[in-house]
Protein backbone atom coordinates (compact mmCIF):
# COMPACT_ATOMS: atom_id res chain seq x y z
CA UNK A 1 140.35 -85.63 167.92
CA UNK A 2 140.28 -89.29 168.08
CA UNK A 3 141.21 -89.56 172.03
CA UNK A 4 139.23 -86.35 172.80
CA UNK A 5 138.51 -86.10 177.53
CA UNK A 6 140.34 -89.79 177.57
CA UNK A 7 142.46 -90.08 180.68
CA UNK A 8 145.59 -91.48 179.77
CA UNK A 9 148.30 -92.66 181.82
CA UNK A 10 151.76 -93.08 179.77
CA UNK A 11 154.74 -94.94 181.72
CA UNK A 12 158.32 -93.85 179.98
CA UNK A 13 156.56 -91.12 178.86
CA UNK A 14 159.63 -88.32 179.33
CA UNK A 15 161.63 -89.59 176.42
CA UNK A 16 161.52 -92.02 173.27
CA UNK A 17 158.83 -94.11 172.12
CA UNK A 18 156.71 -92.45 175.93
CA UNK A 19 157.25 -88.83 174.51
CA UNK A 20 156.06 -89.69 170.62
CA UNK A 21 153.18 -91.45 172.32
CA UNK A 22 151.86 -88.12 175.28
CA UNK A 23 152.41 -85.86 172.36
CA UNK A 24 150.35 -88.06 170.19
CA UNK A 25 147.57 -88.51 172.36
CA UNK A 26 147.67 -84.45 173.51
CA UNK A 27 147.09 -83.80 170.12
CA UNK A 28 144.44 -86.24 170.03
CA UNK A 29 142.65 -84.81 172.87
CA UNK A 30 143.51 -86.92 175.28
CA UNK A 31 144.15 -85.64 179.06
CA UNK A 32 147.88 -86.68 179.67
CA UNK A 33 149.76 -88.25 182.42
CA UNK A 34 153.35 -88.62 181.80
CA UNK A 35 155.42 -91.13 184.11
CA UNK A 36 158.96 -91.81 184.18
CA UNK A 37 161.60 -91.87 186.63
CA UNK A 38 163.46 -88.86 185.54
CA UNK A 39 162.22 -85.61 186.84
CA UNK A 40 163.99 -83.41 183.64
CA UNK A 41 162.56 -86.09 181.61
CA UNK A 42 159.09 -85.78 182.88
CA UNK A 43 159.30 -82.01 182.68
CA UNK A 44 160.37 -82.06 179.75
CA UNK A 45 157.40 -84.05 178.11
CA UNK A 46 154.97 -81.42 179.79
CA UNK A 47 156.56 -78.71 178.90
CA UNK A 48 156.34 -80.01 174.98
CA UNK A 49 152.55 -80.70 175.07
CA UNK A 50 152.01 -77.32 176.98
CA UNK A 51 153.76 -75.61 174.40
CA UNK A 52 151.69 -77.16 171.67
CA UNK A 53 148.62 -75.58 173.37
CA UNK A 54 147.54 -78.79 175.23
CA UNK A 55 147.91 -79.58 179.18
CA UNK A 56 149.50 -82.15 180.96
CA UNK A 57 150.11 -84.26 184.55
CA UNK A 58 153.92 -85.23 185.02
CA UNK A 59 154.73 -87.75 187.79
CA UNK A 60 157.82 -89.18 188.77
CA UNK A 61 157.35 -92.92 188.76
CA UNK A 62 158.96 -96.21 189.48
CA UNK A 63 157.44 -98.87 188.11
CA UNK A 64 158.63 -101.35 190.16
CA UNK A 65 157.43 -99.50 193.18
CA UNK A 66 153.72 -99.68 194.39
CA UNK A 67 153.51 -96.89 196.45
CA UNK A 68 154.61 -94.53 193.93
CA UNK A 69 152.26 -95.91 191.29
CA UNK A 70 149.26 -95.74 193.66
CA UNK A 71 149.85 -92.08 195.04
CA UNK A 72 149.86 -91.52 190.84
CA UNK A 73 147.26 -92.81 190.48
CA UNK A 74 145.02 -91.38 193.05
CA UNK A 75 146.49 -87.95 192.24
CA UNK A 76 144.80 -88.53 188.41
CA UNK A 77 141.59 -89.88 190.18
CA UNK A 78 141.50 -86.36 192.24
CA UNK A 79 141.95 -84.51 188.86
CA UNK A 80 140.18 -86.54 186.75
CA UNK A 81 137.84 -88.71 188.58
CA UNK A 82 138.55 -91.54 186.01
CA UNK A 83 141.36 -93.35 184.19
CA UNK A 84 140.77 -94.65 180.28
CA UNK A 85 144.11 -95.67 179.29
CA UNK A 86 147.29 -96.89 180.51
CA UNK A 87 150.37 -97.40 178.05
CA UNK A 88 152.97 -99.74 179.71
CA UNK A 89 155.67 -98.26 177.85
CA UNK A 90 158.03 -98.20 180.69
CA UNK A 91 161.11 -100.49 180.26
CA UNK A 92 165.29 -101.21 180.03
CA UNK A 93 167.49 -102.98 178.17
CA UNK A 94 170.65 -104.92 179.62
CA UNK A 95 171.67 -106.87 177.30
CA UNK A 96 173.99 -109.70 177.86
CA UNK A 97 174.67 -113.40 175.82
CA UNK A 98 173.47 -116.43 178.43
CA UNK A 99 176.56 -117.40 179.80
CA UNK A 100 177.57 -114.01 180.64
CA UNK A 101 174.61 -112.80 182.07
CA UNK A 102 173.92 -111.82 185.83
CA UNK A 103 171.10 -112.52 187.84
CA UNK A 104 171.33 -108.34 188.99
CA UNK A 105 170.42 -107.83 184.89
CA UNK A 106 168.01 -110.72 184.45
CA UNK A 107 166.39 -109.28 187.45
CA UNK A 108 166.13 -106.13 187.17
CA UNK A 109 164.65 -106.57 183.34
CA UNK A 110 161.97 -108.52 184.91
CA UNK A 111 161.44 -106.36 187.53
CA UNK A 112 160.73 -103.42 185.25
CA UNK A 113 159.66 -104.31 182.39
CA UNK A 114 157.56 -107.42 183.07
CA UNK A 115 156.59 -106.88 187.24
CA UNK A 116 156.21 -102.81 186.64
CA UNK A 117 153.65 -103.61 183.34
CA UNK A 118 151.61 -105.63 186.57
CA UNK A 119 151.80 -103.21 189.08
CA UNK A 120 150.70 -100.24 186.74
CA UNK A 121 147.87 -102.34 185.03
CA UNK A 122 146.85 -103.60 189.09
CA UNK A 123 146.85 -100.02 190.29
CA UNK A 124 144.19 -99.07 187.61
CA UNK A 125 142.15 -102.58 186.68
CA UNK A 126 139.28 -101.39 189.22
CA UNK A 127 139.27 -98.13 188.36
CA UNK A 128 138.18 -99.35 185.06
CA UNK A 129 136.00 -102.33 186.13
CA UNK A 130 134.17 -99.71 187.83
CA UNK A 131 133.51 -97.28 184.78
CA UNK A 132 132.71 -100.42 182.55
CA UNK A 133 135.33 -98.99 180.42
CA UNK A 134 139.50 -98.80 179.58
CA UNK A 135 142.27 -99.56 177.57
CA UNK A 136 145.79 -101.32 178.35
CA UNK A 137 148.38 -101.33 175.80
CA UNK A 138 151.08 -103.25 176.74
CA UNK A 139 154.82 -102.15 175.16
CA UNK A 140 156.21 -105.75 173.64
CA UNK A 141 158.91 -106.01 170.80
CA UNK A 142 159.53 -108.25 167.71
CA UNK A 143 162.31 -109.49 170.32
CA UNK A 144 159.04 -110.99 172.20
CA UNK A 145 158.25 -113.21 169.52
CA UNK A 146 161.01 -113.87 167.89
CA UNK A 147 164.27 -113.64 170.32
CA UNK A 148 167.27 -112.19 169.82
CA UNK A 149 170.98 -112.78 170.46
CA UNK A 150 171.90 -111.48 173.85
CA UNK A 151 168.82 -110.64 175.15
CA UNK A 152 167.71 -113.58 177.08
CA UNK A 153 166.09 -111.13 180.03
CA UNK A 154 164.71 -108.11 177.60
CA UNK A 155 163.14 -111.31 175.21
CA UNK A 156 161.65 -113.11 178.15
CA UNK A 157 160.18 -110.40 180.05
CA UNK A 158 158.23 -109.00 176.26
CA UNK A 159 157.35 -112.40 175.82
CA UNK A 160 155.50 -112.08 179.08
CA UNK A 161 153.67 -108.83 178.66
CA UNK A 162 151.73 -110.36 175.48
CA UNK A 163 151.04 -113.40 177.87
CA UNK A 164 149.89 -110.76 180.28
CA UNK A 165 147.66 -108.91 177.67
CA UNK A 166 146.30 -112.44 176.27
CA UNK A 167 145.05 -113.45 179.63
CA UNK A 168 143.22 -109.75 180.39
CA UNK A 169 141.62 -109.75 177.21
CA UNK A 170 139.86 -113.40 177.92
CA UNK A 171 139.24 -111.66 182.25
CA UNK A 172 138.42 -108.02 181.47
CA UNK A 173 136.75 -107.52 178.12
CA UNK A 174 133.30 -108.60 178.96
CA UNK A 175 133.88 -105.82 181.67
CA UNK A 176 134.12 -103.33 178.51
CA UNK A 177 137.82 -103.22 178.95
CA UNK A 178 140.18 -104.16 176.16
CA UNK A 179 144.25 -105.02 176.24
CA UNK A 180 146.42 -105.37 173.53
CA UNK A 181 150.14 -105.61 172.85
CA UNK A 182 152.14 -103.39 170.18
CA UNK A 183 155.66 -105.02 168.84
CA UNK A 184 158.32 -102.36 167.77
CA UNK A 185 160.81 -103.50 165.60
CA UNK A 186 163.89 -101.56 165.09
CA UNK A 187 163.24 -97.39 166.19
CA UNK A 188 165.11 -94.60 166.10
CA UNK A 189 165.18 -93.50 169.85
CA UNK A 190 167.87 -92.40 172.21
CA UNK A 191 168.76 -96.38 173.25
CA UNK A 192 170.31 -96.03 169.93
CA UNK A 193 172.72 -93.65 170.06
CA UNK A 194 175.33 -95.21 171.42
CA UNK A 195 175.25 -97.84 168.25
CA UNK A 196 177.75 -97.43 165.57
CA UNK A 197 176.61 -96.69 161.97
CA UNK A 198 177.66 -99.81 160.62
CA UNK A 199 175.53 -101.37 162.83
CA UNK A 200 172.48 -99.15 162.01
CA UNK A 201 173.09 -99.48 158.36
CA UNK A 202 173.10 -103.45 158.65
CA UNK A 203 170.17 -103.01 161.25
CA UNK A 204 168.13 -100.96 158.12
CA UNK A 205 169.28 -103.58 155.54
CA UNK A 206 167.32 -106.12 157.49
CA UNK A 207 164.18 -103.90 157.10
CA UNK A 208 162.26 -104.23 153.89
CA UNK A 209 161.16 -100.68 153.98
CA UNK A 210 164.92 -99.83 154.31
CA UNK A 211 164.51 -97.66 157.25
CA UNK A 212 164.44 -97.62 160.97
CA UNK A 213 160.71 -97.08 162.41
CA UNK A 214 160.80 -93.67 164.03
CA UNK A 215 158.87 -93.29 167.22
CA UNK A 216 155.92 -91.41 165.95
CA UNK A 217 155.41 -94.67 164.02
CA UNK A 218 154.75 -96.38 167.32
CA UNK A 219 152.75 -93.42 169.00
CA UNK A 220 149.93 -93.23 165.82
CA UNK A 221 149.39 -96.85 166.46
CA UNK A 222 149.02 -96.55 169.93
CA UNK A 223 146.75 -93.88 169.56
CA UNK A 224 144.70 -95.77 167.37
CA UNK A 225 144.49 -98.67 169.22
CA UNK A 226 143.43 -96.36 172.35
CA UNK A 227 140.52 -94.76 170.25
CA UNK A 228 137.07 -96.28 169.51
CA UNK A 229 137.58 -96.87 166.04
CA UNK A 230 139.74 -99.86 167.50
CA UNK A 231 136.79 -100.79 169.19
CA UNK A 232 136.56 -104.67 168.51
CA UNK A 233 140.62 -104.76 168.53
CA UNK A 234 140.98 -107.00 171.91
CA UNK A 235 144.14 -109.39 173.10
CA UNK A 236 145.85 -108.59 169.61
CA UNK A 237 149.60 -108.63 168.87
CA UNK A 238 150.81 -106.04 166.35
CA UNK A 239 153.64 -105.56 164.74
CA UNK A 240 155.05 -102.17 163.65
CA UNK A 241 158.28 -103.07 162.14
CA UNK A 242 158.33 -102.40 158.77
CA UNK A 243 158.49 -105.82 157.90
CA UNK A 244 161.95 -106.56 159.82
CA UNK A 245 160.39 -110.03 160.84
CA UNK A 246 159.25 -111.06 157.16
């Protein structure tokens, strides 16, 4: 059990890429805390790792607000008495080309996915300055490096976590606390659904593996990255895309 006692916080944790990942690190030995802002979501999560035989904390979360996140956050601290990961996985899509994009979606992508991965990583970054000790893994996307068509908000705000991640790995890892950004490429979760198979074939074409990642894929490397064997790993960018960028 590579995460075995480790505290772990997990934003977007009810569903997706967040449930792969709280099921991953349950099994790992990790103490759970699932966040997301849907209460079925969130139960559902727990009630997955508790029937696998581990235990779990489910909060309902909004990233974007404070208050929530620090009443989470001091209800783990009660529990657990210390916090040694968070998981920004949290985030939204709303896609839209430039010229017909609003400033409600350009703002509200921002808000979540690039203001919420600050106010979760703020609500703990004393916590673990004080125990000498943590991990922050920031959720990016090949989209963050690379762009995409229509997707000047989603782009700009992953572009910003792995500027967030850069700069805390230069501040906080001579404070024993290391932050590093995973890229997704092209996974199989429910944001998909609604995409037409021709679309998902051409989408797998563009993958050398010739398959969409599923979210497991993203959860082991999380996991590893949160474990000590991934001790020296600090401010890195990695890719899990199955070579879709190549």
């Amino acid at each position: 059990m590579r995460l075995k006692g480790k505290v772990s916080i997990i934003t977007g944790g009810g569903r997706g890429i967040g449930q792969a990942t709280a099921l991953k690190f349950a099994r790992e030995g990790a103490l759970v805390v699932v966040s997301d802002m849907n209460q079925a979501a969130v139960d559902d999560t727990v009630a997955e790792i508790r029937k696998a035989g581990f235990d779990a904390l489910g909060f309902v979360v909004d990233v974007t607000k404070r208050a929530q996140i620090d009443a989470m956050v001091a209800a783990v601290m009660v529990k657990y008495g210390r916090i040694d990961v968070l998981v920004n996985n949290a985030g939204i899509v709303m896609d839209a080309q430039l010229k017909k994009m609003s400033d409600v979606a350009f703002d509200k992508v921002i808000d979540v996915n690039l203001k919420g991965t600050y106010n979760c990583t703020r609500a703990v970054v004393d916590i673990m300055i004080e125990q000498s000790s943590g991990v922050i893994l920031n959720a990016s996307s090949i989209v963050g490096i690379f762009g995409n068509f229509g997707q000047t908000n989603y782009a700009a705000s992953k572009f910003g976590v792995i500027g967030m991640v850069k700069t805390w790995a230069r501040e906080l890892g001579k404070k024993g606390i290391r932050a590093n950004a995973v890229c997704p490429g092209f996974v199989e979760t429910p944001i998909l659904a609604s995409i037409p198979e021709k679309v998902l074939e051409s989408m797998r074409e563009r993958v050398p593996m010739g398959r969409l990642g599923k979210p497991e894929d993203i959860a082991n490397t999380y996991a590893f990255l949160a474990s000590d064997e991934a001790s020296y790993i600090n401010g890195a960018v990695i890719e899990v895309s199955g070579g879709a960028t190549i």
